[in-house]
C-alpha atoms as a PDB file:
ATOM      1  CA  UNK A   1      53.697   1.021 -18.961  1.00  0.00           C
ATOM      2  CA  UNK A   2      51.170  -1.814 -19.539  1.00  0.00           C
ATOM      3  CA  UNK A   3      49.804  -3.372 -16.336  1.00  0.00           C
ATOM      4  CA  UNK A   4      50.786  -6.713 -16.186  1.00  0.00           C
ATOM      5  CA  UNK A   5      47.609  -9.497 -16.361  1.00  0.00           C
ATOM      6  CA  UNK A   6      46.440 -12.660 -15.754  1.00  0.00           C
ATOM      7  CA  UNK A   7      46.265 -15.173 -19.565  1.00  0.00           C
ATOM      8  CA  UNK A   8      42.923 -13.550 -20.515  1.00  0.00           C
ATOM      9  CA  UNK A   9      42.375 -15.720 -23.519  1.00  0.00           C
ATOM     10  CA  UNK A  10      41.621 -18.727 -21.947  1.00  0.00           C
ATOM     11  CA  UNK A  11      38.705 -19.997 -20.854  1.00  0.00           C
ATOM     12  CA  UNK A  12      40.266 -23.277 -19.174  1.00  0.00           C
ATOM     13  CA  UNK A  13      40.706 -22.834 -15.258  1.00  0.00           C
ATOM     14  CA  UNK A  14      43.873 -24.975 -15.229  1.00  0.00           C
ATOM     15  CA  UNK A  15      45.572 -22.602 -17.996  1.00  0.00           C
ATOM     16  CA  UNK A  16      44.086 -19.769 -15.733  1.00  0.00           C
ATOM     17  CA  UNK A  17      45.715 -21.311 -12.593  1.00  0.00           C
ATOM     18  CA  UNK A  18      49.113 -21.730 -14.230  1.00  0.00           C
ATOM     19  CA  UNK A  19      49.351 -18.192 -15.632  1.00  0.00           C
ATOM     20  CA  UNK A  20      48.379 -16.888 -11.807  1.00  0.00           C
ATOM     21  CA  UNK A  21      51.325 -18.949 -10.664  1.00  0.00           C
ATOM     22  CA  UNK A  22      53.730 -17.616 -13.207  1.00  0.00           C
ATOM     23  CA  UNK A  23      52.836 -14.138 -12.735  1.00  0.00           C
ATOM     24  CA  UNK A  24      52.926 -14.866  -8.669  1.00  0.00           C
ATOM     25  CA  UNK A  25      56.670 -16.474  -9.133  1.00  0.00           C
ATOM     26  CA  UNK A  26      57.551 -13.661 -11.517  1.00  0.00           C
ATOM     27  CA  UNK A  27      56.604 -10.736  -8.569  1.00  0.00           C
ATOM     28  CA  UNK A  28      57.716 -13.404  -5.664  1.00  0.00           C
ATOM     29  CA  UNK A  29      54.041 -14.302  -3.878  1.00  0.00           C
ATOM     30  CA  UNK A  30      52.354 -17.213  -4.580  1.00  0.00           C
ATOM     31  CA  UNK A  31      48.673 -18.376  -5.629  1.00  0.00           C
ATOM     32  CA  UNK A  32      47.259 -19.889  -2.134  1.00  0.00           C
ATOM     33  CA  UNK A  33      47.831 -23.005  -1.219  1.00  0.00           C
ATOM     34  CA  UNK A  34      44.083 -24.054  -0.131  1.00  0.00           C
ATOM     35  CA  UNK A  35      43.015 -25.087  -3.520  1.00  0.00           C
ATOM     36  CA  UNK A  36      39.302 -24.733  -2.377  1.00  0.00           C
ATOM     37  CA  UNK A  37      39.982 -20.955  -2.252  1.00  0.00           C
ATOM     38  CA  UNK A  38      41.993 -20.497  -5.395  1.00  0.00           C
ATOM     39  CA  UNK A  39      39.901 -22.451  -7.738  1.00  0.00           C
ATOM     40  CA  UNK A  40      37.104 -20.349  -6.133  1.00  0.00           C
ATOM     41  CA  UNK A  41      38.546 -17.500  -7.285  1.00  0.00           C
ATOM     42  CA  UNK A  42      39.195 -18.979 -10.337  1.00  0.00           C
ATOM     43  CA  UNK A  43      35.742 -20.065 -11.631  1.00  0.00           C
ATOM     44  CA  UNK A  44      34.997 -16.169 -10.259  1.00  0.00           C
ATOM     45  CA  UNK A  45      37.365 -14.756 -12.293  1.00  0.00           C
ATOM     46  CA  UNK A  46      36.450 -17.196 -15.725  1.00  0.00           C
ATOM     47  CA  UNK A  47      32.402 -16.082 -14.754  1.00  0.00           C
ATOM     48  CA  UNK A  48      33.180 -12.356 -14.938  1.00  0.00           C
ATOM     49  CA  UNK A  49      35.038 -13.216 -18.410  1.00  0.00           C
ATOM     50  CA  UNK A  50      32.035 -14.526 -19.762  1.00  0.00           C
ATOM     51  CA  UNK A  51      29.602 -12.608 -17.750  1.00  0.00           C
ATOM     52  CA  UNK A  52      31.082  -9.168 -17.799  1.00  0.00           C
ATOM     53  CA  UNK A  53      33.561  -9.683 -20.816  1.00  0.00           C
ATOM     54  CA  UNK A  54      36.978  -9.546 -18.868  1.00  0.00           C
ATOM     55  CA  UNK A  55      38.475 -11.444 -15.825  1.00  0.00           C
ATOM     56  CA  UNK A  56      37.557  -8.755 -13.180  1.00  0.00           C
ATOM     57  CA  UNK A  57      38.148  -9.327  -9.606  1.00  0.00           C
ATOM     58  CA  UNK A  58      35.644 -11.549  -8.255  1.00  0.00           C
ATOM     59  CA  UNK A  59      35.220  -9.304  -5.256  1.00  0.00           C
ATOM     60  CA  UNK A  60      35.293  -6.005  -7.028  1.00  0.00           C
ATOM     61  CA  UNK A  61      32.221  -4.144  -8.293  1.00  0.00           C
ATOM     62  CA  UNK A  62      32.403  -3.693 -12.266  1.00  0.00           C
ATOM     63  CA  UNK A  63      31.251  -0.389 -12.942  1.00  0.00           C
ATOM     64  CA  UNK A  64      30.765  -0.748 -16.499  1.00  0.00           C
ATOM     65  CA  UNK A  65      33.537   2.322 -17.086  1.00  0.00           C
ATOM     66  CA  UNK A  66      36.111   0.803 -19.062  1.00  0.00           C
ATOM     67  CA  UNK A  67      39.332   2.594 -17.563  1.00  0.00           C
ATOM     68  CA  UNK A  68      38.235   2.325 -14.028  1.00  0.00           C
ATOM     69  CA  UNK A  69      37.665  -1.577 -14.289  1.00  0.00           C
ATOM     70  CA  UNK A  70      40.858  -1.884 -16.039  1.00  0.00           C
ATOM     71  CA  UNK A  71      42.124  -1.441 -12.805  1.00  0.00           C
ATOM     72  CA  UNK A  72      40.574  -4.559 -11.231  1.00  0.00           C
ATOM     73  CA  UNK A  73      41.485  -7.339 -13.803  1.00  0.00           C
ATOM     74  CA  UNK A  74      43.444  -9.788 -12.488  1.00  0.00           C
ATOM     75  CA  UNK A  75      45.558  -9.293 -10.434  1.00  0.00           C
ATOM     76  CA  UNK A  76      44.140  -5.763  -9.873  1.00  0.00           C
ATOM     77  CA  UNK A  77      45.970  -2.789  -8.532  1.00  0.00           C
ATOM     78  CA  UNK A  78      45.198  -3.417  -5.179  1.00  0.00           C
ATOM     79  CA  UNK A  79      46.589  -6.557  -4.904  1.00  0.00           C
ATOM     80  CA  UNK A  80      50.432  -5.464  -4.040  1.00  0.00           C
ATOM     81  CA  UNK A  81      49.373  -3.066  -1.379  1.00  0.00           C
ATOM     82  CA  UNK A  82      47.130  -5.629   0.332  1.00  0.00           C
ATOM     83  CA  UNK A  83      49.438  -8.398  -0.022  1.00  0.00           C
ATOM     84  CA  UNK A  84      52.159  -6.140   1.590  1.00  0.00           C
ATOM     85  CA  UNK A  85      49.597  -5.039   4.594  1.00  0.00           C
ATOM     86  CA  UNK A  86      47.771  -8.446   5.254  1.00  0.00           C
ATOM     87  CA  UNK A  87      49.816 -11.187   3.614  1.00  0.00           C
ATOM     88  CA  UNK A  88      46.927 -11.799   0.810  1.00  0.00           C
ATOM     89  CA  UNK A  89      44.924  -9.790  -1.723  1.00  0.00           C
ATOM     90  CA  UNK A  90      41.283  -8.859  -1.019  1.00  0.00           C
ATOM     91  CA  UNK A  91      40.223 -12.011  -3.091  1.00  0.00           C
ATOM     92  CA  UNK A  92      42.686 -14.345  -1.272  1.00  0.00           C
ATOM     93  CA  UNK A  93      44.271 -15.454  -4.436  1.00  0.00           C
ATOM     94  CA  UNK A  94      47.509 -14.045  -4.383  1.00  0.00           C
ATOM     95  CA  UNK A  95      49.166 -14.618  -0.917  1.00  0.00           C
ATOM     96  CA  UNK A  96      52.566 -13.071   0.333  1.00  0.00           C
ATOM     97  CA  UNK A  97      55.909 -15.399  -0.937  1.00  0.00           C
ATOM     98  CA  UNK A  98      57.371 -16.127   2.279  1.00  0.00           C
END
């Protein structure tokens, strides 16, 4: 099963912002409210992309192996479990739905 991402074509932080709130309504959490944060995590996220070549987790280490930092493209594997355990992903981008 393919892990589902973030629209990794774009280079346009409001396209990037509207595909993290579709795939947040999709899994029921949201993208956090404080705008500050999320388009933090945004420009992160669009830096790595043309830094690093994918949008990798802003607060992840890249390690430069390809199937390891599959795993921390947005949203990254973590992000369920951490949501579930302290209501927001490491990054704080995704935040719990209720």
């Amino acid at each position: 099963m393919e892990k589902e991402r973030l629209n990794s074509e774009t280079d346009n932080p409001k396209e990037l912002i509207k595909s993290a709130e579709q795939y947040a309504k999709k899994f029921g959490i949201k993208v956090n409210s404080n705008k500050k944060i999320a388009n933090g995590i945004i420009d992160g996220l669009l830096r790595n992309k043309r830094d690093k070549g994918d949008i990798y987790c802003p607060c992840r280490v890249v390690t430069g192996n390809k199937e390891k930092d599959d795993e921390i493209t947005c949203p990254c594997v973590f992000h369920r479990g951490e949501i579930e355990l302290q209501k927001h992903c490491h990054c704080n981008l995704f935040v719990g739905g209720e």
